[in-house]
C-alpha atoms as a PDB file:
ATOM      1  CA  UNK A   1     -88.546   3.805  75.460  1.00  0.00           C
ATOM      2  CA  UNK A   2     -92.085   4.131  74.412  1.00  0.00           C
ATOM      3  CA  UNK A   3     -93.025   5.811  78.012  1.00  0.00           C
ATOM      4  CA  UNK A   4     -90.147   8.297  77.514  1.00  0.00           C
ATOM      5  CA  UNK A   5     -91.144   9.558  74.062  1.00  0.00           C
ATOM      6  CA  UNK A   6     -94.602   9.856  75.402  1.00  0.00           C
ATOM      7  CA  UNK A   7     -93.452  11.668  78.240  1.00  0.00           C
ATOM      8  CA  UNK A   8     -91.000  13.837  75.895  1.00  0.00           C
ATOM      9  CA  UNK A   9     -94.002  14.371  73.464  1.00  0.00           C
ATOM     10  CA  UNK A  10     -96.153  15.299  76.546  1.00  0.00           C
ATOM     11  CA  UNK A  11     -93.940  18.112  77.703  1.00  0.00           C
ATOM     12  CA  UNK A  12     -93.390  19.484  74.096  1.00  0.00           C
ATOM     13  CA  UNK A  13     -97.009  20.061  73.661  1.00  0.00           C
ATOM     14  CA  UNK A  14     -97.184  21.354  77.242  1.00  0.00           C
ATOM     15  CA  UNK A  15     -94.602  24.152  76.576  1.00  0.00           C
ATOM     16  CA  UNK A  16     -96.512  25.114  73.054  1.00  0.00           C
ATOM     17  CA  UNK A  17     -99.496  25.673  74.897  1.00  0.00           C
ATOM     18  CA  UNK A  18     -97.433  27.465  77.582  1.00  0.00           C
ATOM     19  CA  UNK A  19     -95.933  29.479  75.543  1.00  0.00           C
ATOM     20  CA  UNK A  20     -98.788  30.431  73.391  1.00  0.00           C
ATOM     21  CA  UNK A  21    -100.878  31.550  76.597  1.00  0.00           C
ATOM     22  CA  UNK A  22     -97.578  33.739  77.322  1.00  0.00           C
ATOM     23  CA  UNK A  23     -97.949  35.215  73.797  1.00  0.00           C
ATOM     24  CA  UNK A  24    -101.550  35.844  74.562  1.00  0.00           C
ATOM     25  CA  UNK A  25    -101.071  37.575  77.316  1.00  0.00           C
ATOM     26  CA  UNK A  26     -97.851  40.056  76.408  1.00  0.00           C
ATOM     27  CA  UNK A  27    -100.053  40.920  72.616  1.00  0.00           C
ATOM     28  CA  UNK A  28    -102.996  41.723  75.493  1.00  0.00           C
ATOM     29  CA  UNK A  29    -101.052  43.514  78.018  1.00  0.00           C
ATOM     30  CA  UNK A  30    -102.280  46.716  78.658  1.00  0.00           C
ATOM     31  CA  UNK A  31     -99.716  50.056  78.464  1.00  0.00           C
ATOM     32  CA  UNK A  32    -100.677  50.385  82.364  1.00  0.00           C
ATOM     33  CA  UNK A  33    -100.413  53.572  84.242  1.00  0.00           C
ATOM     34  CA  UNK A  34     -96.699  54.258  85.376  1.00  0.00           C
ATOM     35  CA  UNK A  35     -95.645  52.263  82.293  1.00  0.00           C
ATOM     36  CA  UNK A  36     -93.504  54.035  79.562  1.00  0.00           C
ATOM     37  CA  UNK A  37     -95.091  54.057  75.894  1.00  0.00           C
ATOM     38  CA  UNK A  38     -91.677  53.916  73.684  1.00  0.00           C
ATOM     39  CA  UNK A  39     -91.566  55.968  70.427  1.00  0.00           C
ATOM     40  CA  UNK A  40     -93.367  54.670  67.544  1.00  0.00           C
ATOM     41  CA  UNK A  41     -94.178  55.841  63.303  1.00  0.00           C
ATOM     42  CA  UNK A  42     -97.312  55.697  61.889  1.00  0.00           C
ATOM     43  CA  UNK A  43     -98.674  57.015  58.305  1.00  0.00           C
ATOM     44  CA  UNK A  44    -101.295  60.107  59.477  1.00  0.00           C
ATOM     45  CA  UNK A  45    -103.990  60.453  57.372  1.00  0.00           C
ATOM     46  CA  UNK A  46    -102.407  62.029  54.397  1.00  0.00           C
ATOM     47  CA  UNK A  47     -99.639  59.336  53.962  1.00  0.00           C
ATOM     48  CA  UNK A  48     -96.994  61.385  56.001  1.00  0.00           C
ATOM     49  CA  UNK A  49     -95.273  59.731  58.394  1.00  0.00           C
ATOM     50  CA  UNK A  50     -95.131  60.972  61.602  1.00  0.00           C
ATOM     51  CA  UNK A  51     -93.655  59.385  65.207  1.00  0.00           C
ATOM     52  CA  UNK A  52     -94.830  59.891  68.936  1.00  0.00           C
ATOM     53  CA  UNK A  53     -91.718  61.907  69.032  1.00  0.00           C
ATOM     54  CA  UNK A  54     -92.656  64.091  66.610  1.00  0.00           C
ATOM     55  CA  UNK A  55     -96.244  65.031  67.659  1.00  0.00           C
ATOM     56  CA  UNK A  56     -95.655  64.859  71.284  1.00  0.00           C
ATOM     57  CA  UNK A  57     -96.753  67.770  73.665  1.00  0.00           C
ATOM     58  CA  UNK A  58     -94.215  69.697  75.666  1.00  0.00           C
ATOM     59  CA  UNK A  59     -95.856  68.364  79.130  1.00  0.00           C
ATOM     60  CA  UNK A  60     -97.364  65.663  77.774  1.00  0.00           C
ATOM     61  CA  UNK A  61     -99.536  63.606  74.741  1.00  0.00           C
ATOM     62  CA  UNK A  62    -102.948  62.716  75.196  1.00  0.00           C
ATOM     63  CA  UNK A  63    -103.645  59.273  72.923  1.00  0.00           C
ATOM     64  CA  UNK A  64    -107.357  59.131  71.878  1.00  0.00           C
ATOM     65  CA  UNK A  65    -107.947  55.803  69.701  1.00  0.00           C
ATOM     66  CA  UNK A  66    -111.040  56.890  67.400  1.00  0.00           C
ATOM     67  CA  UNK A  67    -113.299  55.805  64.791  1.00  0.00           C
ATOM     68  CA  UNK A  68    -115.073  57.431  61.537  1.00  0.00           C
ATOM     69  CA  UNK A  69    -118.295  54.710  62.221  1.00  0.00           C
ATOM     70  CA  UNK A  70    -118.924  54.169  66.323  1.00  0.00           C
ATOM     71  CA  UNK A  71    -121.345  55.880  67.525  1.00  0.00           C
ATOM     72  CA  UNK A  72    -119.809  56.390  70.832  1.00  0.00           C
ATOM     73  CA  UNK A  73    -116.947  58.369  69.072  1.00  0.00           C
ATOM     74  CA  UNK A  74    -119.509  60.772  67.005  1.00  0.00           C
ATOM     75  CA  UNK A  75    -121.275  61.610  70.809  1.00  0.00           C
ATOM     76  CA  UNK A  76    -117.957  62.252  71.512  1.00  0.00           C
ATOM     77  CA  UNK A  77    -116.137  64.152  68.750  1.00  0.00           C
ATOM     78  CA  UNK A  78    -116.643  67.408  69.848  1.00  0.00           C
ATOM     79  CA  UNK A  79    -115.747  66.906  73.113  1.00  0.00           C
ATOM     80  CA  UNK A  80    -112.190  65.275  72.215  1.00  0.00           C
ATOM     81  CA  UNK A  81    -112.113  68.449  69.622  1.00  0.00           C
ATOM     82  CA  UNK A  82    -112.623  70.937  72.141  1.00  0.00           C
ATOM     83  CA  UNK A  83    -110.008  68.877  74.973  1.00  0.00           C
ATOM     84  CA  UNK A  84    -107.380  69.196  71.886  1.00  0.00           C
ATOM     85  CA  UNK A  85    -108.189  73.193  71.565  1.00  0.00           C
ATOM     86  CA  UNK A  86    -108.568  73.931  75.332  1.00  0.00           C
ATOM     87  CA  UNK A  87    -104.780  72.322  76.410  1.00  0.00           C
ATOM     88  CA  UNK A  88    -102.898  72.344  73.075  1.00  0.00           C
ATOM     89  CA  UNK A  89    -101.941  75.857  74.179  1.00  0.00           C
ATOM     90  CA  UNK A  90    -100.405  74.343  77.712  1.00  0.00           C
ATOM     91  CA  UNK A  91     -98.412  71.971  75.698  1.00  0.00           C
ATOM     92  CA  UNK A  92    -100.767  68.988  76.052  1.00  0.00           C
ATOM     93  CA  UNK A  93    -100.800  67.933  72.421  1.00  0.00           C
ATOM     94  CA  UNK A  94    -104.160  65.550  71.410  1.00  0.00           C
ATOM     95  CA  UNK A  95    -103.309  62.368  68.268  1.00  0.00           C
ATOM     96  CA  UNK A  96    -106.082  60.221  67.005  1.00  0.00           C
ATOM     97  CA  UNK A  97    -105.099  57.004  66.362  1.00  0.00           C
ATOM     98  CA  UNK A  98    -107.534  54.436  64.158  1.00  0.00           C
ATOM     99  CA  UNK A  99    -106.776  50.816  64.395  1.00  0.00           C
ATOM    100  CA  UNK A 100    -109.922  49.593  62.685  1.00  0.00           C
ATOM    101  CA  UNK A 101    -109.202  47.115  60.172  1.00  0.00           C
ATOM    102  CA  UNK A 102    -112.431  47.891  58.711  1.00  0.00           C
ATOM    103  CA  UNK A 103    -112.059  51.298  57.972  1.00  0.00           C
ATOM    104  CA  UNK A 104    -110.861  52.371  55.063  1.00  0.00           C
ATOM    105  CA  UNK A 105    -107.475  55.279  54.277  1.00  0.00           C
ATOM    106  CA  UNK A 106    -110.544  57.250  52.337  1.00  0.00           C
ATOM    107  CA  UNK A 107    -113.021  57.485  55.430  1.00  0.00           C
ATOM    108  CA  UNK A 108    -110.197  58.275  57.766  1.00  0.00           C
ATOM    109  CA  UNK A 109    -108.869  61.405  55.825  1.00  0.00           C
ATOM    110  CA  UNK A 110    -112.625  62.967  55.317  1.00  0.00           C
ATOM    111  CA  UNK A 111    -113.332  62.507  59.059  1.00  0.00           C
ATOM    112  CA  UNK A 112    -109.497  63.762  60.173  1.00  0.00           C
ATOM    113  CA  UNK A 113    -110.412  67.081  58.053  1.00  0.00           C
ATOM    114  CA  UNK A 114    -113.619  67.885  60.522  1.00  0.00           C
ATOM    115  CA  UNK A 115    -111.040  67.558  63.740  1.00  0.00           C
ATOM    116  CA  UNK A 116    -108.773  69.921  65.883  1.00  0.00           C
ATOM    117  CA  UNK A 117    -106.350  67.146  66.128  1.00  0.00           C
ATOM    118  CA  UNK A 118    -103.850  64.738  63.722  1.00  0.00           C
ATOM    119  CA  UNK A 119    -105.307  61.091  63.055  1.00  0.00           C
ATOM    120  CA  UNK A 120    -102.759  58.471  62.811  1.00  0.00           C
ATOM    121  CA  UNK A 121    -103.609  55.112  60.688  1.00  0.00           C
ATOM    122  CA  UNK A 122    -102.508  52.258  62.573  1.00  0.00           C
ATOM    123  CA  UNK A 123    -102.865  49.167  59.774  1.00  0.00           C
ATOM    124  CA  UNK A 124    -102.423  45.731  61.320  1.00  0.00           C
ATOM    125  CA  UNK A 125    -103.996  47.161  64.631  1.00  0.00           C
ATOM    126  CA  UNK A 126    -100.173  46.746  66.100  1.00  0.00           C
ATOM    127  CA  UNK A 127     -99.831  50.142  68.363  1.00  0.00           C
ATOM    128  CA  UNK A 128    -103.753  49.373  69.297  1.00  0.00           C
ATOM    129  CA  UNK A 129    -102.213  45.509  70.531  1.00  0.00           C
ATOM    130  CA  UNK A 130     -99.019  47.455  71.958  1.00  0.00           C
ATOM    131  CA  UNK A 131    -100.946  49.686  74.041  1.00  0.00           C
ATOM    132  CA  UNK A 132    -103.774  47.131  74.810  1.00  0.00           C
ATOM    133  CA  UNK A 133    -106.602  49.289  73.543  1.00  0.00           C
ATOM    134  CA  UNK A 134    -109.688  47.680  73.002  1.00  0.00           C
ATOM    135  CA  UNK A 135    -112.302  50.734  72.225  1.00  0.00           C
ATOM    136  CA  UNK A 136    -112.922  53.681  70.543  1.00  0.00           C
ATOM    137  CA  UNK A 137    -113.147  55.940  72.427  1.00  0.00           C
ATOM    138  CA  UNK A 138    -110.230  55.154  74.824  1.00  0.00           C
ATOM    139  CA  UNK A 139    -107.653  57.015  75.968  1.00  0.00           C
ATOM    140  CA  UNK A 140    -103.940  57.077  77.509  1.00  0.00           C
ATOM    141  CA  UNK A 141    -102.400  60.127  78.694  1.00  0.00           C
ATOM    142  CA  UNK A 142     -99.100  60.668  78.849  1.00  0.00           C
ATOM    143  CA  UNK A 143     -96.787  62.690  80.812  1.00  0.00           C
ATOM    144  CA  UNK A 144     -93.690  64.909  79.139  1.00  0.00           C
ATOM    145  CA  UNK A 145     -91.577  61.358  79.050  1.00  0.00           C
ATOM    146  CA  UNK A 146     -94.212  59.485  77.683  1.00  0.00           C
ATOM    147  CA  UNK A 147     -95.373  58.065  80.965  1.00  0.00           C
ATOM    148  CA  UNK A 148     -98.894  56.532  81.043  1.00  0.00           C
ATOM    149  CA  UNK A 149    -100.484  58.984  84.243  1.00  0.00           C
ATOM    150  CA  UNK A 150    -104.302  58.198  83.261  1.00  0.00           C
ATOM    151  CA  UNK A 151    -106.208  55.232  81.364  1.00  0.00           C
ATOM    152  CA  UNK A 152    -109.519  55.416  79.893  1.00  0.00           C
ATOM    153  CA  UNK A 153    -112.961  56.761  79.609  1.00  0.00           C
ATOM    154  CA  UNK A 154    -112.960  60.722  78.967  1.00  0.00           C
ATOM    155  CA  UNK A 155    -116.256  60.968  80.932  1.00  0.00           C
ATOM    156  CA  UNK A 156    -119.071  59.257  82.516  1.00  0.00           C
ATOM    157  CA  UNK A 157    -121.881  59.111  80.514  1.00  0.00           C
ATOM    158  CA  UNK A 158    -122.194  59.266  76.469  1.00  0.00           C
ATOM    159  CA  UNK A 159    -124.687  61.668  76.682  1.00  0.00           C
ATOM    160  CA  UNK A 160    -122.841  65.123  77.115  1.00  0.00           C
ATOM    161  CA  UNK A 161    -125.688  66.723  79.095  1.00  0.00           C
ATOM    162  CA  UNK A 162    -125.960  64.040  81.652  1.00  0.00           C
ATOM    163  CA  UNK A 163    -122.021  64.073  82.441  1.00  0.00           C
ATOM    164  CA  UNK A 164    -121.067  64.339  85.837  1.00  0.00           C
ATOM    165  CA  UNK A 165    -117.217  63.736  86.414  1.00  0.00           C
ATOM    166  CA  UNK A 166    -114.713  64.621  83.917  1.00  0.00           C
ATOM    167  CA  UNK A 167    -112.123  61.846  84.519  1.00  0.00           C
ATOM    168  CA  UNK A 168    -109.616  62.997  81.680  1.00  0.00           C
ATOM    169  CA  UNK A 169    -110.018  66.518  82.103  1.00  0.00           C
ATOM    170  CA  UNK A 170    -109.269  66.016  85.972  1.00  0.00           C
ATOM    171  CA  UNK A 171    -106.010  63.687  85.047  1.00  0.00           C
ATOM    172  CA  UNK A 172    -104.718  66.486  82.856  1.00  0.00           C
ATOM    173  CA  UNK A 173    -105.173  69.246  85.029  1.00  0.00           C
ATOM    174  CA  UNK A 174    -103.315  67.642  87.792  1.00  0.00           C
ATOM    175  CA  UNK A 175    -100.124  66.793  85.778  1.00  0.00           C
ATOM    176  CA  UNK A 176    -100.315  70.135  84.742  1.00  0.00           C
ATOM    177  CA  UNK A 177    -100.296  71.329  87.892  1.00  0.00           C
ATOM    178  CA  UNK A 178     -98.089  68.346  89.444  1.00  0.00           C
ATOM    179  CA  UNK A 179    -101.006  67.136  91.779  1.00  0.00           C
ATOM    180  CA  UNK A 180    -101.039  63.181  92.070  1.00  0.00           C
ATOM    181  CA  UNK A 181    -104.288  62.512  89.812  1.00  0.00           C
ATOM    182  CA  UNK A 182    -107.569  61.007  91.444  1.00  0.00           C
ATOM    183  CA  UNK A 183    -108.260  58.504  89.472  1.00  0.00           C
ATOM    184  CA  UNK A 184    -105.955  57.293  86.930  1.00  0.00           C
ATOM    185  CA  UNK A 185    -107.504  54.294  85.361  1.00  0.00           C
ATOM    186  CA  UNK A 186    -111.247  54.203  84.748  1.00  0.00           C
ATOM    187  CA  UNK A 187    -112.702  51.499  81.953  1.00  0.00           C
ATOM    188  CA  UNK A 188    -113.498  52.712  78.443  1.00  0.00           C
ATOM    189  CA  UNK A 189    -116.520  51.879  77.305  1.00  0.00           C
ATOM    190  CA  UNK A 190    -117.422  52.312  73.545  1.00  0.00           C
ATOM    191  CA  UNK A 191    -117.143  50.327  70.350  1.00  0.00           C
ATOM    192  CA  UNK A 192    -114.822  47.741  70.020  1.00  0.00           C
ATOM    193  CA  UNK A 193    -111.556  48.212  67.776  1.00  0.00           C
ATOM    194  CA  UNK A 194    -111.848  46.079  64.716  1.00  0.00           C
ATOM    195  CA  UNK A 195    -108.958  44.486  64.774  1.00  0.00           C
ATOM    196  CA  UNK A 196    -107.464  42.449  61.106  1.00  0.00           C
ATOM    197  CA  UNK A 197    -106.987  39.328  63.033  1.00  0.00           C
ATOM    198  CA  UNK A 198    -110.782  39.036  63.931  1.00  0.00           C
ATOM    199  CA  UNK A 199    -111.960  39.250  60.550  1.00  0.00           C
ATOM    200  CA  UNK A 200    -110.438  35.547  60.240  1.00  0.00           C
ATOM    201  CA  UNK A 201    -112.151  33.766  62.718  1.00  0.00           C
END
């Protein structure tokens, strides 16, 4: 009897940890290219609400997760600015999203005011964990049904001068133009989202 509830108390601590590590990894999983990014609401940064519906581009929705403090984001601000400007007239529409838990509603309205673009507020960090976005900035286009075509960095090198390949300009010319896209999921590298669950460890 002893050996069984041993056995039985084995196996129930077995499947906890089992099913935590499952837990682990579906909050982690990444919206992966050819994966379908359903329709979500989020306060922008006035306090409206607003839905990926809503906002969406006719051919498509480029995602950029941002921040008012990483320094990677300010080298990069104009260049997401001027990406919104140059395809919002093709019907590639560009939303911001901040999931920094450390960031406050105040900060995130100034900054919004100085961009091309609306800025979404994602509290709790939960489209940032539904997505799997761990930067800023990082980015996840999306084709006219919300399709994930291209994952990533928006260039290759933080200094503007120095750039050599454009990966997310080349990803949204070709679904533009309905050519299969080189490369459609290059690492973002950049500050790391501040996520409310961090702040407790």
């Amino acid at each position: 009897m002893k050996k069984f509830s041993a056995f039985m108390l084995a196996l129930a601590v077995s499947l906890v940890v089992l099913s935590g590590l499952v837990f682990n990894r579906a909050a982690n999983a990444n919206a992966s290219v050819g994966s379908t990014v359903a329709d979500f609401k989020l306060s922008d940064s006035n306090g409206k609400e607003q839905s990926l519906t809503s906002l969406k581009g006719k051919k498509g929705t480029l995602l950029v997760f941002y921040s008012t403090r990483c320094p990677w984001v300010k080298a990069y601000a104009e260049r997401i600015n001027q990406i919104a400007k140059d395809y919002q007239a093709k019907g590639i529409n560009v939303v911001g999203i901040n999931s920094n838990y450390t960031e406050t509603e105040e900060d995130i309205k100034t900054n919004a005011a100085t961009l091309s673009f609306p800025m979404l507020v994602d509290k709790g960090s939960k489209i940032a964990d539904q997505l799997g976005a761990g930067h800023t900035p990082e980015t996840f286009l999306l084709d006219s049904v919300n399709k994930v075509v291209y994952h990533g960095a928006i260039d290759n090198n933080k200094d503007e001068s120095m750039v050599t390949k454009k990966f997310l300009r080349d990803a949204i010319d070709a679904t533009l133009e309905g050519r299969a896209i080189e490369k459609a999921d290059v690492p973002a590298i950049g500050c790391t989202i501040k996520r409310p669950q961090a702040q407790k460890q």
